[in-house]
Protein backbone atom coordinates (compact mmCIF):
# COMPACT_ATOMS: atom_id res chain seq x y z
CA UNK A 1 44.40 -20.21 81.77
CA UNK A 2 47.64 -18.28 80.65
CA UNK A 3 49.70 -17.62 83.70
CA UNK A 4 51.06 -14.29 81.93
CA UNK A 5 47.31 -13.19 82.89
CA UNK A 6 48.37 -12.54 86.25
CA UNK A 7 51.47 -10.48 85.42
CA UNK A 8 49.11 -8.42 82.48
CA UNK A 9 47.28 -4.77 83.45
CA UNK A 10 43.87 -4.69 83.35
CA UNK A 11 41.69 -1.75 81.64
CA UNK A 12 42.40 1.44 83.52
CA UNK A 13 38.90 1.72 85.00
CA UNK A 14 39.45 -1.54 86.42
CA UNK A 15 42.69 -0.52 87.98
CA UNK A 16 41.89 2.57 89.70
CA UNK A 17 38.59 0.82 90.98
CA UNK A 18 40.80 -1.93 93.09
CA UNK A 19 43.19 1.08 94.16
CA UNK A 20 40.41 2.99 95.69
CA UNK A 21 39.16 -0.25 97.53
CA UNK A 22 42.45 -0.69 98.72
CA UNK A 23 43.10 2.61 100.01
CA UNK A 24 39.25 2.75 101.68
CA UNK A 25 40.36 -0.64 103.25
CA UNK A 26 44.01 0.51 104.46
CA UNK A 27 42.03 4.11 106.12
CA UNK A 28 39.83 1.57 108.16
CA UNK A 29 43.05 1.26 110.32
CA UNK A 30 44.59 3.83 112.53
CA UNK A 31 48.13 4.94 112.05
CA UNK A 32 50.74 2.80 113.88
CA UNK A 33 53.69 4.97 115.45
CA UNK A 34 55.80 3.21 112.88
CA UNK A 35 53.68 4.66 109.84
CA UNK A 36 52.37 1.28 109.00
CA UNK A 37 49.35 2.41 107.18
CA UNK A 38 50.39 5.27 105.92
CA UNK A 39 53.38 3.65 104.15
CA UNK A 40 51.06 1.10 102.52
CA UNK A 41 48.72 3.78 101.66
CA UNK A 42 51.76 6.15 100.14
CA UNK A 43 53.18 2.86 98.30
CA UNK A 44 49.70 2.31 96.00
CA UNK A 45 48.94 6.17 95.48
CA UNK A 46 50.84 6.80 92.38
CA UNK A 47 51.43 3.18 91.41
CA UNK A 48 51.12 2.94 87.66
CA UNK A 49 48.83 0.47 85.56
CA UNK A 50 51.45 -1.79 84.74
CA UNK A 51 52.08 -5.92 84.85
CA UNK A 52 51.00 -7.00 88.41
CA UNK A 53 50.70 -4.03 89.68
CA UNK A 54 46.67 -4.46 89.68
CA UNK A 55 47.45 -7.78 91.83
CA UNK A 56 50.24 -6.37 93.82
CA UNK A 57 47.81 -4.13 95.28
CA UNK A 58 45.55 -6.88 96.62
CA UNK A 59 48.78 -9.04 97.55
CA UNK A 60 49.35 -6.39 100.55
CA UNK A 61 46.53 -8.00 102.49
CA UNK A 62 45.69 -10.70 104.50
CA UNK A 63 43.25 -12.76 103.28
CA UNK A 64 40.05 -11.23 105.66
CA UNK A 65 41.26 -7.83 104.50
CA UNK A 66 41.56 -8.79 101.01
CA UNK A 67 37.68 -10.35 101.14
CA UNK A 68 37.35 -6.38 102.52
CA UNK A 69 38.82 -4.97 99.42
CA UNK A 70 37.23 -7.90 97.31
CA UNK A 71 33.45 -6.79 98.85
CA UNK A 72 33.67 -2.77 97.68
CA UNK A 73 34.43 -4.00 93.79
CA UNK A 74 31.95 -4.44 90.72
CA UNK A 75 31.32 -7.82 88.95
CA UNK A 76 33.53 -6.44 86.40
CA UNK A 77 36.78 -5.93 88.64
CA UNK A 78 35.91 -8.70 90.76
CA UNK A 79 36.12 -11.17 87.31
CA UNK A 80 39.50 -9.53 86.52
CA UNK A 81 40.25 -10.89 89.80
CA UNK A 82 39.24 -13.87 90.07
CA UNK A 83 40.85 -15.09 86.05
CA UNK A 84 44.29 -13.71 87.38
CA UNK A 85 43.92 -15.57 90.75
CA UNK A 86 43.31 -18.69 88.86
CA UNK A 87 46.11 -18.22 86.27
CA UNK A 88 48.46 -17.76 89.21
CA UNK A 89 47.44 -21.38 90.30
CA UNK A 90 44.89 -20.41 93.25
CA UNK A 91 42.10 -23.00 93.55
CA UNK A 92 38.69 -22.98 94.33
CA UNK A 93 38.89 -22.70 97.96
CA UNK A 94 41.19 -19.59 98.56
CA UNK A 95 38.62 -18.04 95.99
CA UNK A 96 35.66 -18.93 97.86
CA UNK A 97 37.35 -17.40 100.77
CA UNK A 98 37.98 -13.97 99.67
CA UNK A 99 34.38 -14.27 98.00
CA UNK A 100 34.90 -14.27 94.72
């Protein structure tokens, strides 16, 4: 796979689909007195379809929140996923345990 894959936007649809799934998956999580959430929530609302930014967005999680975000997408995003994953050199394992 090309590694530039990973670093390439993804059809607009498929964007704002992960960016919703994030943003359901950051409101599962009350405010910290520091702003926590709400600064991870106010850095992905106008983030623009551009390079890694579909990636970055998933990137802000742990890996059991990003299976969270990874369980509210369609085939369709999840596949977008899953080829940028693998051009970025994840293997088989890490994508098993996100569930993709």
């Amino acid at each position: 796979m090309d590694s530039n894959l990973y670093y390439t936007a993804p059809r607009d649809e498929v964007f704002n689909e992960m960016k919703k799934a994030c943003t359901e998956v950051w409101g599962e999580y009350a405010d910290s007195p520091g702003g926590y959430m709400k600064g991870k929530v106010d850095r992905i609302r106008d983030i623009a379809n551009v390079q890694d930014n579909f990636m970055y967005m998933l990137a802000m999680f742990d890996t059991g929140n990003q299976a969270k975000v990874i369980c509210l997408l369609s085939q369709e995003t999840k596949n977008e996923v899953k080829k940028r994953l693998i051009a970025g050199g994840n293997d088989i394992y890490y994508l098993n345990l996100i569930g993709l």
